[in-house]
Protein backbone atom coordinates (compact mmCIF):
# COMPACT_ATOMS: atom_id res chain seq x y z
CA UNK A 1 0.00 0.00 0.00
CA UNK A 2 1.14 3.68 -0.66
CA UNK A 3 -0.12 6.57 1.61
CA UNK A 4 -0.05 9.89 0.68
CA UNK A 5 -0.61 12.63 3.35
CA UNK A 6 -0.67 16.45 2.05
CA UNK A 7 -0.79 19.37 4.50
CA UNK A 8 -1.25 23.18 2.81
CA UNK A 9 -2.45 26.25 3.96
CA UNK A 10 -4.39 29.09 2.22
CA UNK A 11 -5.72 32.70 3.32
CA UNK A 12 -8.86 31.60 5.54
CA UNK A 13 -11.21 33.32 2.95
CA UNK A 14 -9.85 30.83 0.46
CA UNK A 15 -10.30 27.59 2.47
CA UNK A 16 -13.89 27.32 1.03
CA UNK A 17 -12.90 27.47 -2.00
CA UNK A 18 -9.70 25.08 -1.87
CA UNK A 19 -12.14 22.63 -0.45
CA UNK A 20 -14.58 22.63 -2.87
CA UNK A 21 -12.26 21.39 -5.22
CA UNK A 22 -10.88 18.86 -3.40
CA UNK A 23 -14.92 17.54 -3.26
CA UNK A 24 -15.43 17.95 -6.32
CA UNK A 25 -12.61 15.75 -7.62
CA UNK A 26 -13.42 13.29 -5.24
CA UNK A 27 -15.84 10.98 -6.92
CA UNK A 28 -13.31 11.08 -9.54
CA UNK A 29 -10.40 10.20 -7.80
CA UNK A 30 -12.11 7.49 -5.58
CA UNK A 31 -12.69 5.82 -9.11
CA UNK A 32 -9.15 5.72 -10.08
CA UNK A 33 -7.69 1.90 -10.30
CA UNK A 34 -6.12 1.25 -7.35
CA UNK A 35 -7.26 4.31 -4.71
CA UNK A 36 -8.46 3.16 -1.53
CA UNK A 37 -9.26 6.04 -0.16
CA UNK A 38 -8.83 9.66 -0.86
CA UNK A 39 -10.23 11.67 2.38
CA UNK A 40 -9.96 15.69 3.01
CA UNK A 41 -10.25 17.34 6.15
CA UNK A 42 -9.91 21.00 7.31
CA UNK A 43 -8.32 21.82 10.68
CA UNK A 44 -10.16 22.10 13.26
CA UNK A 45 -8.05 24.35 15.29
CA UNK A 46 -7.34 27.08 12.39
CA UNK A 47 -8.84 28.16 9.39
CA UNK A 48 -6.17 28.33 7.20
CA UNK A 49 -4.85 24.13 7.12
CA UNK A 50 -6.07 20.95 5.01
CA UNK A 51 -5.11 17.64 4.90
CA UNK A 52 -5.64 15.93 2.03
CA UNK A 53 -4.98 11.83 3.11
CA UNK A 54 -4.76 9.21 -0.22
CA UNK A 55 -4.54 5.69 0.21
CA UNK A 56 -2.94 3.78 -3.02
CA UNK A 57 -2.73 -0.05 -3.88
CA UNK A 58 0.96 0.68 -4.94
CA UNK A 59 3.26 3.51 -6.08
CA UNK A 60 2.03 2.79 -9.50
CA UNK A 61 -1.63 3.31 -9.32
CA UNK A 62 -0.52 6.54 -7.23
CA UNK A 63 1.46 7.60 -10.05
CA UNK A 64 -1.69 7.14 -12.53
CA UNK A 65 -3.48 10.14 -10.45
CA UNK A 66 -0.65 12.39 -10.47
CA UNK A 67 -1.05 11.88 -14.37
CA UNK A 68 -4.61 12.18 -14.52
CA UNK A 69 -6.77 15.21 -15.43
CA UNK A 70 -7.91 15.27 -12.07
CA UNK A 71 -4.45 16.18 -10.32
CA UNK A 72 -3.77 18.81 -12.93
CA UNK A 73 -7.18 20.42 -12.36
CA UNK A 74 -6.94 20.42 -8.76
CA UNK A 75 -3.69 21.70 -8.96
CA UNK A 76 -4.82 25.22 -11.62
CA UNK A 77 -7.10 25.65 -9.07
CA UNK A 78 -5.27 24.83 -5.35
CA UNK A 79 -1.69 26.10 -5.83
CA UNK A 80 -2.67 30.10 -6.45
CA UNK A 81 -4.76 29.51 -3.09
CA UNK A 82 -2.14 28.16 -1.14
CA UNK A 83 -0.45 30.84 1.11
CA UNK A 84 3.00 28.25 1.55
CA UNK A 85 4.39 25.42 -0.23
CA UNK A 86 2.48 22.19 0.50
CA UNK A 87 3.97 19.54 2.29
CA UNK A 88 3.89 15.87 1.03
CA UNK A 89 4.60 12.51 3.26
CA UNK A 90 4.77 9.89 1.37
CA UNK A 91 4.90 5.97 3.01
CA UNK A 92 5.21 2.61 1.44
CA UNK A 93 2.61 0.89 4.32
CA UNK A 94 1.73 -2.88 4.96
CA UNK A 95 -1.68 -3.66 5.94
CA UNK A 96 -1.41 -5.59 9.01
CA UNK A 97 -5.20 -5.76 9.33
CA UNK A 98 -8.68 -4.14 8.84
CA UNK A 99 -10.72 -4.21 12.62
CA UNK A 100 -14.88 -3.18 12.29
């Protein structure tokens, strides 16, 4: 598995708007061969910070997305909104086990 885990920062008038992006390539990205998951959240203890979490079969598939249409749109639209250089973690991950 390949986990992805973005943090970024924008103006808080702009969160809204970085956000709806983000939801509006979700469907889209969900789709994609090989995501598991592809989750956003907005801090809860500013209003400036997102983390954007994606969860990839393999480095491959996770490749595929940065290709896709999807990345580059979300990317016309975040990076002008982002008051700071995002910051990427990237992990290769073993699923040990799923528990629910």
């Amino acid at each position: 598995m390949f986990i992805a885990i973005v943090d970024f920062a924008t103006a808080a008038g702009d969160r809204a708007a970085a956000l709806a992006q983000l939801d509006r390539e979700g469907e889209q990205v969900r789709a994609m061969p090989g995501n598991v998951a592809f989750r956003v959240y907005a801090a809860r203890d500013d209003r400036n910070h997102v983390t954007l979490v994606h969860e990839w079969a393999d480095e491959e598939s996770f490749a595929g997305y940065q290709r896709s249409e999807s990345f580059a749109r979300s990317g016309a639209v975040l990076r002008p909104l982002m008051s700071e250089p995002p910051v990427s973690r990237r992990f290769r991950a073993e699923l040990v086990e799923t528990v629910g």
